[in-house]
Each structure stands twice: as C-alpha cells, then as structure tokens.
PDB file of N, CA and C in Angstrom:
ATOM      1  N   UNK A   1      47.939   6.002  -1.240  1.00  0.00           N
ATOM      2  CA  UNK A   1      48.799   4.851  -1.154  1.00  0.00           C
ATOM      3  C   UNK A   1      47.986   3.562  -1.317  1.00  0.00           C
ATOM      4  N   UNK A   2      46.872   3.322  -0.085  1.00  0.00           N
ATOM      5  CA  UNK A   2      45.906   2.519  -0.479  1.00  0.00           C
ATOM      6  C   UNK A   2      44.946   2.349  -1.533  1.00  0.00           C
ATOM      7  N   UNK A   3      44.466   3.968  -2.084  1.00  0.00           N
ATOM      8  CA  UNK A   3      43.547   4.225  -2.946  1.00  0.00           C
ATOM      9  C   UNK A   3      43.274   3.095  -3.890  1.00  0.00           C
ATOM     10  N   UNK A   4      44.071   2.625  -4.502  1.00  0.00           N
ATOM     11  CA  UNK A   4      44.042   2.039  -5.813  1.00  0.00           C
ATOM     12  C   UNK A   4      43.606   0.588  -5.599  1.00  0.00           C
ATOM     13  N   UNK A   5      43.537  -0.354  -4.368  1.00  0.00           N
ATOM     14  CA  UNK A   5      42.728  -1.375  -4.135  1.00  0.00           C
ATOM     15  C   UNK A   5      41.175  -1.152  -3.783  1.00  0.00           C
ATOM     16  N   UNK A   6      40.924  -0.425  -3.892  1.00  0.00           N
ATOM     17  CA  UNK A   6      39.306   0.119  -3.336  1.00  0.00           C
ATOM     18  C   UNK A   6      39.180   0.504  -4.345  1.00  0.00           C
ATOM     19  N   UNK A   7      39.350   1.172  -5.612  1.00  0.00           N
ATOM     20  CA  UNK A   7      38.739   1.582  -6.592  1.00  0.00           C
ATOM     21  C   UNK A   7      38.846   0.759  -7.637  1.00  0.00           C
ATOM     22  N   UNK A   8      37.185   0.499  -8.354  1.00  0.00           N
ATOM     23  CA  UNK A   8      37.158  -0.621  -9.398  1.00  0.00           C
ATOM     24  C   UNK A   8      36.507   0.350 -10.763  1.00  0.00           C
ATOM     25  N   UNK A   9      37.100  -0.105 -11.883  1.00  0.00           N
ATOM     26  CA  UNK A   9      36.149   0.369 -12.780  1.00  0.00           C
ATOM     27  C   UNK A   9      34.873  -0.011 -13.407  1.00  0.00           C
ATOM     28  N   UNK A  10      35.168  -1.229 -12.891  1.00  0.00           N
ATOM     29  CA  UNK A  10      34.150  -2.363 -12.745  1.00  0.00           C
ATOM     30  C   UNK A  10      32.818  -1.982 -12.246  1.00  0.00           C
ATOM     31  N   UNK A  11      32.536  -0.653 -11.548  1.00  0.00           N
ATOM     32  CA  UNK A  11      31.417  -0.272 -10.695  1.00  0.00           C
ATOM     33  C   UNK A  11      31.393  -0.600  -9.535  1.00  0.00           C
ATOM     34  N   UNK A  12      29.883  -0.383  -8.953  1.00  0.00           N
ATOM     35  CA  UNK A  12      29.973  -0.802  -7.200  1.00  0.00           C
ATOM     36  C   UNK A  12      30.471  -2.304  -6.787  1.00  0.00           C
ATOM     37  N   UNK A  13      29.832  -3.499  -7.589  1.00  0.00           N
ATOM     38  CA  UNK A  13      29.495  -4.359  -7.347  1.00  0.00           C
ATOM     39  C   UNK A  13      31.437  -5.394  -7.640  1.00  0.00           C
ATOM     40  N   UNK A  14      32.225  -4.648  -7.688  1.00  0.00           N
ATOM     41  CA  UNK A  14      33.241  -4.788  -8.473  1.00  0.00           C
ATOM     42  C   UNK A  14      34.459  -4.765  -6.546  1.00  0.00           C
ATOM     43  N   UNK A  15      33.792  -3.340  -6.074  1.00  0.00           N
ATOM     44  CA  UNK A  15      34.545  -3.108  -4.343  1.00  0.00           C
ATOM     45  C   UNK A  15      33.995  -4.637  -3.725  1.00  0.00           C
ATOM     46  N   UNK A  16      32.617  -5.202  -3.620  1.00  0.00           N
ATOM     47  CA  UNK A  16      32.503  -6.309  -2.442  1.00  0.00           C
ATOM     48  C   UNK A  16      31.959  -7.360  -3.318  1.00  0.00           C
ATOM     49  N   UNK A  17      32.048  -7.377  -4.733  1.00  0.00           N
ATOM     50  CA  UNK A  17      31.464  -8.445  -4.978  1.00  0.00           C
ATOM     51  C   UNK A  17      29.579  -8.492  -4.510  1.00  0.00           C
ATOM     52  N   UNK A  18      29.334  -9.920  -4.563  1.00  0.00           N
ATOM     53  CA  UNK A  18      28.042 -10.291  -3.967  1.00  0.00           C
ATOM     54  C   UNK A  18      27.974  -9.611  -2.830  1.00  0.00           C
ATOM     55  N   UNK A  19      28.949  -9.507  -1.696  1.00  0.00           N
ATOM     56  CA  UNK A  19      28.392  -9.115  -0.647  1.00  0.00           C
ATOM     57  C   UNK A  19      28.070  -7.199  -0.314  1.00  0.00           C
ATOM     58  N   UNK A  20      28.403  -6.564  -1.151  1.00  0.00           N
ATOM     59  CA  UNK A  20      27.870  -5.563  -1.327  1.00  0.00           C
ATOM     60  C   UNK A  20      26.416  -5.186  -1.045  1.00  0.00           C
ATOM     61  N   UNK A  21      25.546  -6.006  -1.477  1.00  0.00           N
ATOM     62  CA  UNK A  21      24.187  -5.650  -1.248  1.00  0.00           C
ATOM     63  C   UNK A  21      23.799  -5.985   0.995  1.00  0.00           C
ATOM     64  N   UNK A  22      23.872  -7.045   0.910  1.00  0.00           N
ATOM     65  CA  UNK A  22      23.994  -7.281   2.026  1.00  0.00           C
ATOM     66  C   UNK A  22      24.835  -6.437   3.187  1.00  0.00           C
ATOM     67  N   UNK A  23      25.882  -6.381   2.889  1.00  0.00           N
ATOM     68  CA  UNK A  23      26.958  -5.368   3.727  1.00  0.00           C
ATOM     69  C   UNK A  23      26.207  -3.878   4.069  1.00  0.00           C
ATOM     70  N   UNK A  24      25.345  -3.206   2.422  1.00  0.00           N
ATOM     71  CA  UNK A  24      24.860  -2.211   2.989  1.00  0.00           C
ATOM     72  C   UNK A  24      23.557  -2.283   3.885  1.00  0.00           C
ATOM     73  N   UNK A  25      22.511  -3.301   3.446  1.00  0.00           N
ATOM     74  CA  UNK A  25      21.512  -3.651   4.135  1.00  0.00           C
ATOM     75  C   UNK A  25      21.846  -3.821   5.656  1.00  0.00           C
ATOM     76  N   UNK A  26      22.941  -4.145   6.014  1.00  0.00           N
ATOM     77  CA  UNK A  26      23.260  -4.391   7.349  1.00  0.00           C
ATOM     78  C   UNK A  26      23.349  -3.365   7.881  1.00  0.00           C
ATOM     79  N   UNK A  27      24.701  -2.444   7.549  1.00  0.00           N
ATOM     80  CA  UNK A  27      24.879  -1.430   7.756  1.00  0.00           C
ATOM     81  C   UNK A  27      23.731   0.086   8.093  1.00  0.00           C
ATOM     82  N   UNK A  28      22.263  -0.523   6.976  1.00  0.00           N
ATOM     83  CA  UNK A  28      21.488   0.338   6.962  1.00  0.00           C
ATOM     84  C   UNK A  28      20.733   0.047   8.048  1.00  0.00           C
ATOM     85  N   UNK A  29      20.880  -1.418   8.717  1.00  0.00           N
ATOM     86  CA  UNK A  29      19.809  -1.745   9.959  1.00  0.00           C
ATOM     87  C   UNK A  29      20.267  -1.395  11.105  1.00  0.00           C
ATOM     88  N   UNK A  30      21.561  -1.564  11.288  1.00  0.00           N
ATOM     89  CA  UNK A  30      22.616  -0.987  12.517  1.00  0.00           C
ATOM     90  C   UNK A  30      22.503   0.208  12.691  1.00  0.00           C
ATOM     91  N   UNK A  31      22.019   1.244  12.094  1.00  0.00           N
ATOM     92  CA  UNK A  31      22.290   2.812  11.779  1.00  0.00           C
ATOM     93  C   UNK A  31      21.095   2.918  12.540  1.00  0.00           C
ATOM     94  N   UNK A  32      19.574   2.030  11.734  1.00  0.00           N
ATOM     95  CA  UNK A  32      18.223   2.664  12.435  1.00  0.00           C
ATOM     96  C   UNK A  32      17.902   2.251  13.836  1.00  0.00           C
ATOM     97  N   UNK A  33      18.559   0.904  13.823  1.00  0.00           N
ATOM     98  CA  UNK A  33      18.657   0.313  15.584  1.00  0.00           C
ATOM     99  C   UNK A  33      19.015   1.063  16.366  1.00  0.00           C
ATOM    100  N   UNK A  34      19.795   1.567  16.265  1.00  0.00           N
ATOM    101  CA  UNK A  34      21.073   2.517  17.184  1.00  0.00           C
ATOM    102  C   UNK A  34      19.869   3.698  17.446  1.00  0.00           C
ATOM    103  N   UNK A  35      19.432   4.159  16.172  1.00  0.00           N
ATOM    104  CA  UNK A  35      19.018   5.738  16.459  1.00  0.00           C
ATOM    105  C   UNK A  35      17.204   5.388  17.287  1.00  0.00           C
ATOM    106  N   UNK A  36      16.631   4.210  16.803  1.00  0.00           N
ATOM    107  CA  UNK A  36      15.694   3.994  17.264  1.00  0.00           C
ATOM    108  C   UNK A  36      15.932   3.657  19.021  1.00  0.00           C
ATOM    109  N   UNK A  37      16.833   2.737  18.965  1.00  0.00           N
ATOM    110  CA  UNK A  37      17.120   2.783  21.103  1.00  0.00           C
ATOM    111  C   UNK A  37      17.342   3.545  21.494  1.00  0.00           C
ATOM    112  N   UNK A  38      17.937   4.921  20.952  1.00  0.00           N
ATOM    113  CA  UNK A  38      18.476   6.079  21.644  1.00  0.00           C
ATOM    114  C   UNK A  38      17.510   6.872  21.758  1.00  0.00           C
ATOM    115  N   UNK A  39      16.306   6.863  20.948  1.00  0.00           N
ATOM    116  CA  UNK A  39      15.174   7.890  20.723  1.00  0.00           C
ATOM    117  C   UNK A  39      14.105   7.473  22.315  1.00  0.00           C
ATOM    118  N   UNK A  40      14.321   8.938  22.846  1.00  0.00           N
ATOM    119  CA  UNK A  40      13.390   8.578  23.964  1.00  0.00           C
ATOM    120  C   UNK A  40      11.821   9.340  23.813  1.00  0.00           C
ATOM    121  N   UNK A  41      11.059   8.687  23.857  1.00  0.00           N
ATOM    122  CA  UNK A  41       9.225   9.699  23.183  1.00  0.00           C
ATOM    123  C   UNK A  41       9.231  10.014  24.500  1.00  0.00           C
ATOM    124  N   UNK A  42       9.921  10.619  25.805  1.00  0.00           N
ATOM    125  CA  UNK A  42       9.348  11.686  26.803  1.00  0.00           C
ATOM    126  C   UNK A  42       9.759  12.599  25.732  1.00  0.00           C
ATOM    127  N   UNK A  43      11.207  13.153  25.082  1.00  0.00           N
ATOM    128  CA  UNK A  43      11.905  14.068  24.827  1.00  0.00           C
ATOM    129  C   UNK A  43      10.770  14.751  23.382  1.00  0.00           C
ATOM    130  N   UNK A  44       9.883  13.602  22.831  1.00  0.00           N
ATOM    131  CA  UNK A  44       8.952  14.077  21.660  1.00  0.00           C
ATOM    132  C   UNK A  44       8.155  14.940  22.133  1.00  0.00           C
ATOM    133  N   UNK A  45       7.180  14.865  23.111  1.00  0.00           N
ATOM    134  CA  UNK A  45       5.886  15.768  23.174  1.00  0.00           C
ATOM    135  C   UNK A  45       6.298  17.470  23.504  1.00  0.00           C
ATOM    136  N   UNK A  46       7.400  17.315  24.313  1.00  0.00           N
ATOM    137  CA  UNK A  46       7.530  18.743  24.116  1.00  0.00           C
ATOM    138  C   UNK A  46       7.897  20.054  22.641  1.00  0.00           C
ATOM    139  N   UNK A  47       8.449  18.656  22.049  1.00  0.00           N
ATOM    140  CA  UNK A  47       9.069  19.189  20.744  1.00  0.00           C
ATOM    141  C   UNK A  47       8.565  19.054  19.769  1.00  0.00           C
ATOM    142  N   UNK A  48       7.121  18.377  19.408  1.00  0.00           N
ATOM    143  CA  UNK A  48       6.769  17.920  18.328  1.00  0.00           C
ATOM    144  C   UNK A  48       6.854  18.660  17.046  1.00  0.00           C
ATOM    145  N   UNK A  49       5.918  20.168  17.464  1.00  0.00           N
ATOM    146  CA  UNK A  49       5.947  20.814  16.426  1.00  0.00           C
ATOM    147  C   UNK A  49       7.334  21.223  15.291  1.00  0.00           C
ATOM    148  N   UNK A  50       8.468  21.468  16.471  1.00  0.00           N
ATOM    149  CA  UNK A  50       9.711  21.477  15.175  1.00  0.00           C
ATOM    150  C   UNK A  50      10.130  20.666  14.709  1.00  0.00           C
ATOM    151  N   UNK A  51       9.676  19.586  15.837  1.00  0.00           N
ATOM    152  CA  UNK A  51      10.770  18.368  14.664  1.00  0.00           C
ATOM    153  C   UNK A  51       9.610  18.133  13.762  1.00  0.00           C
ATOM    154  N   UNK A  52       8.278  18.216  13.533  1.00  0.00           N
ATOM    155  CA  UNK A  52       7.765  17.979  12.706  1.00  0.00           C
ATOM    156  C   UNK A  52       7.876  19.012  11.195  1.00  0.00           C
ATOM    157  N   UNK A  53       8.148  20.398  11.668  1.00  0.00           N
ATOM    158  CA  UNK A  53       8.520  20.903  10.646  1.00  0.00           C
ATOM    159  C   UNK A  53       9.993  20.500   9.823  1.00  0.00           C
ATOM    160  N   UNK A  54      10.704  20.226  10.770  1.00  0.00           N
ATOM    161  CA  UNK A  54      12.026  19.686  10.775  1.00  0.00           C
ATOM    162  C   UNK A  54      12.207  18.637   9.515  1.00  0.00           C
ATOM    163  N   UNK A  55      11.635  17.552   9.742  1.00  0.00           N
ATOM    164  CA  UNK A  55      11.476  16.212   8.859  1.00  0.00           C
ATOM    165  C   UNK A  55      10.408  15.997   7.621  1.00  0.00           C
ATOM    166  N   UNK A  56      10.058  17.300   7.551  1.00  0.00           N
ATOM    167  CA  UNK A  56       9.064  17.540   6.904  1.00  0.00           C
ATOM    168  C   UNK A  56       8.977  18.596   6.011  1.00  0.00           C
ATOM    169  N   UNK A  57       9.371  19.956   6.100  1.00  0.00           N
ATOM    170  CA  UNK A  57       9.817  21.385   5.239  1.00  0.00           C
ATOM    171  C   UNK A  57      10.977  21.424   5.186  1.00  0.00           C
ATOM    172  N   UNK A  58      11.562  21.023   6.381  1.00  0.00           N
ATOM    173  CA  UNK A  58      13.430  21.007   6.222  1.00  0.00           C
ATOM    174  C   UNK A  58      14.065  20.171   5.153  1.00  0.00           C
ATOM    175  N   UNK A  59      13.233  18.866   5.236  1.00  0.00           N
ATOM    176  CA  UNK A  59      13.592  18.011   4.430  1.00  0.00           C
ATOM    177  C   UNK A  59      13.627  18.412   2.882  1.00  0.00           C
ATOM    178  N   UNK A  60      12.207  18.725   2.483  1.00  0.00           N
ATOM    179  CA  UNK A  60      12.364  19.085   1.143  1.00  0.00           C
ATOM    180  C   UNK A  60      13.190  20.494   0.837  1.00  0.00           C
ATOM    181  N   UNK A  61      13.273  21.486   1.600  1.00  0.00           N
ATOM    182  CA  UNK A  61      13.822  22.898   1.548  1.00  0.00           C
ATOM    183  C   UNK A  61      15.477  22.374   1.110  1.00  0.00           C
ATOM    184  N   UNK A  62      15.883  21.511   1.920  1.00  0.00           N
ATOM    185  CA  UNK A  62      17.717  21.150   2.376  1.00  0.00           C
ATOM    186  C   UNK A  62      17.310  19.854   0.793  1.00  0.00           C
ATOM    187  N   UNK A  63      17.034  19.458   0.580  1.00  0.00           N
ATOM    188  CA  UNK A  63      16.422  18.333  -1.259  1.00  0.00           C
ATOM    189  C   UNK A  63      16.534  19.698  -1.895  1.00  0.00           C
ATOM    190  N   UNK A  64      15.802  20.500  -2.485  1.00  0.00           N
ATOM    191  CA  UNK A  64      15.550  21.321  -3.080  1.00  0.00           C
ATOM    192  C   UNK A  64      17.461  22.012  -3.836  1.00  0.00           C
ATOM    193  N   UNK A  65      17.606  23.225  -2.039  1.00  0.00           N
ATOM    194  CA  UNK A  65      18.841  23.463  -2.242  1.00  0.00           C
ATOM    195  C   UNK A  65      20.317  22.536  -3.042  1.00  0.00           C
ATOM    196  N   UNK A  66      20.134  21.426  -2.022  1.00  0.00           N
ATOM    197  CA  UNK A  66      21.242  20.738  -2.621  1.00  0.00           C
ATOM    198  C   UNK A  66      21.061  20.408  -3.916  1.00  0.00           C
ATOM    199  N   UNK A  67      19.889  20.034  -4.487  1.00  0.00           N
ATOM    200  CA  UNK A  67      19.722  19.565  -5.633  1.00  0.00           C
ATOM    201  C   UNK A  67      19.899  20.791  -6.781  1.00  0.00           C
ATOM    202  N   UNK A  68      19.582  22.222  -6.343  1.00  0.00           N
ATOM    203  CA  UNK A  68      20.000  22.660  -7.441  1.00  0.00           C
ATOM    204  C   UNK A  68      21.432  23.287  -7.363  1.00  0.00           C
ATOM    205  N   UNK A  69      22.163  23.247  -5.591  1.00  0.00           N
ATOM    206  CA  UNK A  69      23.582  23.071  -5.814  1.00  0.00           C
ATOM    207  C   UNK A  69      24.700  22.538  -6.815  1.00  0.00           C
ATOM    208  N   UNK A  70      23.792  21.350  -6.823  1.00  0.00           N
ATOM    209  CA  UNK A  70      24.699  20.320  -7.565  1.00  0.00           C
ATOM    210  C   UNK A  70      24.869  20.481  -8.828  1.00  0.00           C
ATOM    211  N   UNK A  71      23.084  20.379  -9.589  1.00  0.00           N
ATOM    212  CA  UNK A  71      23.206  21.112 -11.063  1.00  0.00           C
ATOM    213  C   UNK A  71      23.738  22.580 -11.275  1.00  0.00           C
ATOM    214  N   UNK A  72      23.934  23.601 -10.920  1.00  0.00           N
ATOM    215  CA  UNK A  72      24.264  24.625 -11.217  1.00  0.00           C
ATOM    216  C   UNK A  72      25.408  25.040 -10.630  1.00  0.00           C
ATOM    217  N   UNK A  73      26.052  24.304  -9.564  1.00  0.00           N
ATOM    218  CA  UNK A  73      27.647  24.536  -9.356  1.00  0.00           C
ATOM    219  C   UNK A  73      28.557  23.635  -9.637  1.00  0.00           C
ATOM    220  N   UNK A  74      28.218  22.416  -9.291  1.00  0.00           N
ATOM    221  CA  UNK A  74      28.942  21.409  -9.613  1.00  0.00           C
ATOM    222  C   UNK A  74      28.721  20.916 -11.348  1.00  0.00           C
ATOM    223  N   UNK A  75      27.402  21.277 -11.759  1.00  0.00           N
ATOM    224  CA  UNK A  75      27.132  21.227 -13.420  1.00  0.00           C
ATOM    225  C   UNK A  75      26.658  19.592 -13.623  1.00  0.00           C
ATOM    226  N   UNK A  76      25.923  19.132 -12.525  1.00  0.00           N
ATOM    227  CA  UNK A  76      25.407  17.330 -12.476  1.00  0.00           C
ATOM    228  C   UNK A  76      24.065  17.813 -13.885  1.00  0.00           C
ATOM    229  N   UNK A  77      23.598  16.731 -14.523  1.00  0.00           N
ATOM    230  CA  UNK A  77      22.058  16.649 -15.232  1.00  0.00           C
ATOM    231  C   UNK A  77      21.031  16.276 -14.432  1.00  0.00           C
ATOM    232  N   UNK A  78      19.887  17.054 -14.280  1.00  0.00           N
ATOM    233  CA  UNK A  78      18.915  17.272 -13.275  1.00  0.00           C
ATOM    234  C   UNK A  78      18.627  15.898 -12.875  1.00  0.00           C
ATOM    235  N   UNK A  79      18.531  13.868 -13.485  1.00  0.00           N
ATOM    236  CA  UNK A  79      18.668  13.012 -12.542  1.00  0.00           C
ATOM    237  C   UNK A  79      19.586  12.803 -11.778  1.00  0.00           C
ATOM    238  N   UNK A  80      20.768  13.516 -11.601  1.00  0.00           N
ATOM    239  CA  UNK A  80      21.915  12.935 -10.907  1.00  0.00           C
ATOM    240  C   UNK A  80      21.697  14.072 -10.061  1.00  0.00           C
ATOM    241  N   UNK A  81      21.375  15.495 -10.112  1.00  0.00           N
ATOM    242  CA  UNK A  81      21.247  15.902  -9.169  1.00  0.00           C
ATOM    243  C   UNK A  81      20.326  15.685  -8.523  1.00  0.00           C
ATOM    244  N   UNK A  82      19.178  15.415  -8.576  1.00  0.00           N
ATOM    245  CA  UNK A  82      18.261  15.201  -8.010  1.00  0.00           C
ATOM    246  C   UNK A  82      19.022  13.965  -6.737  1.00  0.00           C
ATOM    247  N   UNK A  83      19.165  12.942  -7.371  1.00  0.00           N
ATOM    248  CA  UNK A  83      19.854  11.848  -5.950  1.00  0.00           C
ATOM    249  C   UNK A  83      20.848  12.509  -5.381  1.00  0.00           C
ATOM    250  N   UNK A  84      21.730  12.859  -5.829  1.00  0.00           N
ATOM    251  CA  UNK A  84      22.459  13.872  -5.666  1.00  0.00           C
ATOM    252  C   UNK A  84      22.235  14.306  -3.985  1.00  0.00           C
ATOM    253  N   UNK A  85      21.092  15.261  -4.123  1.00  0.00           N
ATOM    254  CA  UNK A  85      20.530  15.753  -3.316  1.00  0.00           C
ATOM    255  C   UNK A  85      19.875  14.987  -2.258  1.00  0.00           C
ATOM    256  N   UNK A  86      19.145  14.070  -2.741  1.00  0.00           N
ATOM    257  CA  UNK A  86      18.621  13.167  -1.768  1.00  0.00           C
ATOM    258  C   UNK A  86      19.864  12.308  -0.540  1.00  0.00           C
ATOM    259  N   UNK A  87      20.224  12.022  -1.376  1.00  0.00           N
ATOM    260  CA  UNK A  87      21.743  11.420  -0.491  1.00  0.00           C
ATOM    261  C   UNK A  87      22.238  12.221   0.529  1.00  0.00           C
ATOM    262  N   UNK A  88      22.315  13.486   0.318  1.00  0.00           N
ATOM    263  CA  UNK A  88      23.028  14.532   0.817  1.00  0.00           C
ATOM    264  C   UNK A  88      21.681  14.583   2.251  1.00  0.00           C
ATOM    265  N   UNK A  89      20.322  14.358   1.920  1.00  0.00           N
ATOM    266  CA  UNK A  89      19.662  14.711   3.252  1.00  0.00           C
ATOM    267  C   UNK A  89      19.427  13.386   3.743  1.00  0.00           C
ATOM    268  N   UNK A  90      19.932  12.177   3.691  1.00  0.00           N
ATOM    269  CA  UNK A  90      19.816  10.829   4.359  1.00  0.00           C
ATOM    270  C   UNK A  90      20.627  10.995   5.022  1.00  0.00           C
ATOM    271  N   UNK A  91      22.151  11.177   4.814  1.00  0.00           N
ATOM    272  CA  UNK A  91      23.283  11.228   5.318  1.00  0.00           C
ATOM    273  C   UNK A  91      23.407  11.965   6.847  1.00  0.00           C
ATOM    274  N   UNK A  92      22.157  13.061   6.946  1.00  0.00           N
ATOM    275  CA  UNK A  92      22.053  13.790   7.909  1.00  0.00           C
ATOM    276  C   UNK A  92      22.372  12.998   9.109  1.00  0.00           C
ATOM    277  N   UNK A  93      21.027  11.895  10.052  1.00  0.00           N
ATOM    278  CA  UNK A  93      21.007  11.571  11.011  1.00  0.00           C
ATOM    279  C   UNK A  93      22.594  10.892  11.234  1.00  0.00           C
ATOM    280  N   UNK A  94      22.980  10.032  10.726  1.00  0.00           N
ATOM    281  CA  UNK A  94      23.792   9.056  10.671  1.00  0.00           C
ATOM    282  C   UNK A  94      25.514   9.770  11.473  1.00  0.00           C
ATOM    283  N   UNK A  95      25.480  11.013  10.881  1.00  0.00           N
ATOM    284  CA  UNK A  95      26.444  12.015  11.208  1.00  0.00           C
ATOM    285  C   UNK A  95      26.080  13.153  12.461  1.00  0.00           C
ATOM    286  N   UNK A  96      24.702  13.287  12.252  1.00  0.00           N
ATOM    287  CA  UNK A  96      24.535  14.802  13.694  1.00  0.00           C
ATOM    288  C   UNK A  96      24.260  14.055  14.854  1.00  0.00           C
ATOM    289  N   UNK A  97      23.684  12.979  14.766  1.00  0.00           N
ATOM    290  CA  UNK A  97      23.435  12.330  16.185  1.00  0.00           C
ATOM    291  C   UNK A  97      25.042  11.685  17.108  1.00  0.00           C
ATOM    292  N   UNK A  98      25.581  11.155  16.991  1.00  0.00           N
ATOM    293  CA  UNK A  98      27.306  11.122  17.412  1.00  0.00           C
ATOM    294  C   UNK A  98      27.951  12.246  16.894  1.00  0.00           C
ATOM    295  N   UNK A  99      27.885  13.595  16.614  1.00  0.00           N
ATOM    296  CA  UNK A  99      28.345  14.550  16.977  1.00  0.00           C
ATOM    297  C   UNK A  99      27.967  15.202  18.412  1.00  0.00           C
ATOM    298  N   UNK A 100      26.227  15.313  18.345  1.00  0.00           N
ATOM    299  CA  UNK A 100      25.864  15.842  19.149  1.00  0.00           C
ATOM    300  C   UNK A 100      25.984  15.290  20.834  1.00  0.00           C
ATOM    301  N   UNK A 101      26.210  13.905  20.647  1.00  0.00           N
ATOM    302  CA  UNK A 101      26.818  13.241  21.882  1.00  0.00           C
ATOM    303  C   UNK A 101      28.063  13.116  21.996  1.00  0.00           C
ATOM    304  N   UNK A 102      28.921  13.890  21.451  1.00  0.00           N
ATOM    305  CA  UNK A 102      30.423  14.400  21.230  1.00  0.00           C
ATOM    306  C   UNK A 102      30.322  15.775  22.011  1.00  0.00           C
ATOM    307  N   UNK A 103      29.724  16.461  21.479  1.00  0.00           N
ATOM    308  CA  UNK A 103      29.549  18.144  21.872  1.00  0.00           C
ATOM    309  C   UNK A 103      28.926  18.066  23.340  1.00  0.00           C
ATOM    310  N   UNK A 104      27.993  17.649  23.459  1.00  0.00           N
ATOM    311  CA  UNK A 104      27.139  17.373  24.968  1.00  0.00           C
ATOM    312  C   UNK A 104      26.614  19.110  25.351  1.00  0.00           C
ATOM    313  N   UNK A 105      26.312  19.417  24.370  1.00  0.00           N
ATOM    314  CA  UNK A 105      24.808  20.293  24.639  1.00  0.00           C
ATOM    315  C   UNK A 105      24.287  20.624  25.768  1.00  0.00           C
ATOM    316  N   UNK A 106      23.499  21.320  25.741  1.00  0.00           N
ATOM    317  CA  UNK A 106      22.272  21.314  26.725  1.00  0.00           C
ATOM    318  C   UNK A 106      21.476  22.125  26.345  1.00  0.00           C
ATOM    319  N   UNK A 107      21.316  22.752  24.739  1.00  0.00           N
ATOM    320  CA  UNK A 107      20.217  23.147  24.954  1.00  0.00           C
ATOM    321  C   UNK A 107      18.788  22.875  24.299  1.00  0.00           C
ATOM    322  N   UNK A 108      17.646  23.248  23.995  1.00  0.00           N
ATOM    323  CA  UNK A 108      16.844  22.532  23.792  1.00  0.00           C
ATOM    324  C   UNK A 108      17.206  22.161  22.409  1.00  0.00           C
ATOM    325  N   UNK A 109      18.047  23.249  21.521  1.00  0.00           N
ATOM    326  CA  UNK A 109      18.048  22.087  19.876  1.00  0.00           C
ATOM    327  C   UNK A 109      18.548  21.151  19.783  1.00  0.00           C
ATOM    328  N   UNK A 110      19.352  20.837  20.349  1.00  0.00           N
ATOM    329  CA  UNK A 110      19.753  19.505  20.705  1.00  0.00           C
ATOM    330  C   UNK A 110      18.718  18.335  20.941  1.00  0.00           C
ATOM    331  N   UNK A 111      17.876  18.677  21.381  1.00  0.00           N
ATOM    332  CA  UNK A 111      16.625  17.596  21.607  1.00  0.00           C
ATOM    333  C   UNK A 111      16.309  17.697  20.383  1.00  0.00           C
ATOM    334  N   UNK A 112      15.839  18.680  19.927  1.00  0.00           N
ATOM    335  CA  UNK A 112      15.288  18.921  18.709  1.00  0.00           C
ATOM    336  C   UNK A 112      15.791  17.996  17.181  1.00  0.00           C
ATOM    337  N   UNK A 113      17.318  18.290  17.326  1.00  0.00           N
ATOM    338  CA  UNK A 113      17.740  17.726  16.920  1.00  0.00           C
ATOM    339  C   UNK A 113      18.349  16.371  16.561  1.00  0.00           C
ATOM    340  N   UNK A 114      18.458  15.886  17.578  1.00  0.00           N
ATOM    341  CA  UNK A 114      18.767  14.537  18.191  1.00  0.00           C
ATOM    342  C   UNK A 114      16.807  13.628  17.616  1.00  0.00           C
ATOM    343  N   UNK A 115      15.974  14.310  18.103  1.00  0.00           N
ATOM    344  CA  UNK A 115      14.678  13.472  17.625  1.00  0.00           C
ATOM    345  C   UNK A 115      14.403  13.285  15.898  1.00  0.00           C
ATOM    346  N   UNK A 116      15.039  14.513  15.874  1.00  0.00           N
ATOM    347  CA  UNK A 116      14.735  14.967  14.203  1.00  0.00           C
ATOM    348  C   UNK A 116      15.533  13.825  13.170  1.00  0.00           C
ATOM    349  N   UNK A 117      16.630  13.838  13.588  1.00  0.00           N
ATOM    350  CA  UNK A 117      17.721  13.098  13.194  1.00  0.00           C
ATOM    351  C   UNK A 117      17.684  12.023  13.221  1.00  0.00           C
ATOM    352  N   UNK A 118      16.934  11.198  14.456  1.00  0.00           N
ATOM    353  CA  UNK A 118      16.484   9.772  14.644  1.00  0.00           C
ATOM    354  C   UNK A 118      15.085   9.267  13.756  1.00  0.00           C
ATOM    355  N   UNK A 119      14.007  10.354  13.750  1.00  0.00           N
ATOM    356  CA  UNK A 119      13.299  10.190  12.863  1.00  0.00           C
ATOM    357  C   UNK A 119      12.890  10.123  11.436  1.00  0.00           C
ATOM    358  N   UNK A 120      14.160  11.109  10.646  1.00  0.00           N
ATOM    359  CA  UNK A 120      14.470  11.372   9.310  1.00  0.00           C
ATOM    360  C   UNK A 120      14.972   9.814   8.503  1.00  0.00           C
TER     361      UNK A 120
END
C-alpha cells in the first residue's frame, strides 16, 4: 500500500536525498555505542578463546558460505556476491544481541555470543 513512496528508480540517493549518507553514518554510530556500553570485559576473559575463533573463522567460514549461496542459488556475479555476503555477516550483531536480551538465556553461549556480536 505504502510500498510505492519508498521506492525510487532513481537509486539510493533518490529514498533521502542528501541526507542519506549522514542518516546511515548515524545510524551506524548508535548501533556501535549501544553494543560497546553493553559489552562488559569481566564477561571476556573467560571466553576469549571462542569468541576469538568466533570473529575470526566464523567470520570468514559464514563470508565464504553466503557468498557462494548467493552465486550459485540465487545466480548473483561473483562481485555482487561477494558483498552480498559480506552484508549478510555485518548484519549479525545488530540483530542477535536484542534477541538474546529478548530470550534471557543463561547459558554460557549467550556470553559468548553477546561478546562476539558486540565485537564483530
């Protein structure tokens, strides 16, 4: 019903105008603020080693997959999948961290996760 005022053919810059760039820059500082105050370093030393594998092998393993998801199911050309993919593992923290304080956990992946997620 709404669809058709939000979509421009015009490209990105076409939805906010000038303020597009800015709007996301904001948006992108609000996201790391949030996850950086919430991140407590008692909850790191016990966990280091996974979240370090975590943000680090996970990262490229979950890049990898998606990226050749995209080219070979969805049928993207290896630059579009490639971002493609990348997008798909930024998106992570932004979404598991207010789930996981939705769910209210208790067990240790949750830490795990919650650090991983703030650090990615």
């Amino acid at each position: 019903m709404f669809g058709h005022r939000w979509v421009n053919p015009d490209g990105p810059e076409g939805l906010l105008g000038k303020m597009l760039f800015p709007f996301v820059s904001a948006s992108v500082a609000i996201i790391l603020f949030e996850g950086g105050m919430n991140l407590k370093l008692t909850k790191l030393a016990p966990i280091r080693r996974p979240v370090r594998n975590m943000i680090s092998v996970g990262i490229a393993v979950t890049w990898l997959i998606c990226t050749f998801g995209a080219h070979f199911v969805l049928g993207l050309d290896w630059p579009l999948a490639l971002l493609f993919g990348a997008i798909l593992v930024v998106t992570g923290p932004a979404v598991v961290i207010p789930l996981l304080r939705q769910v209210r956990a208790g067990s240790p992946g949750v830490g795990i996760a919650e650090v991983g997620g703030a650090l990615e």
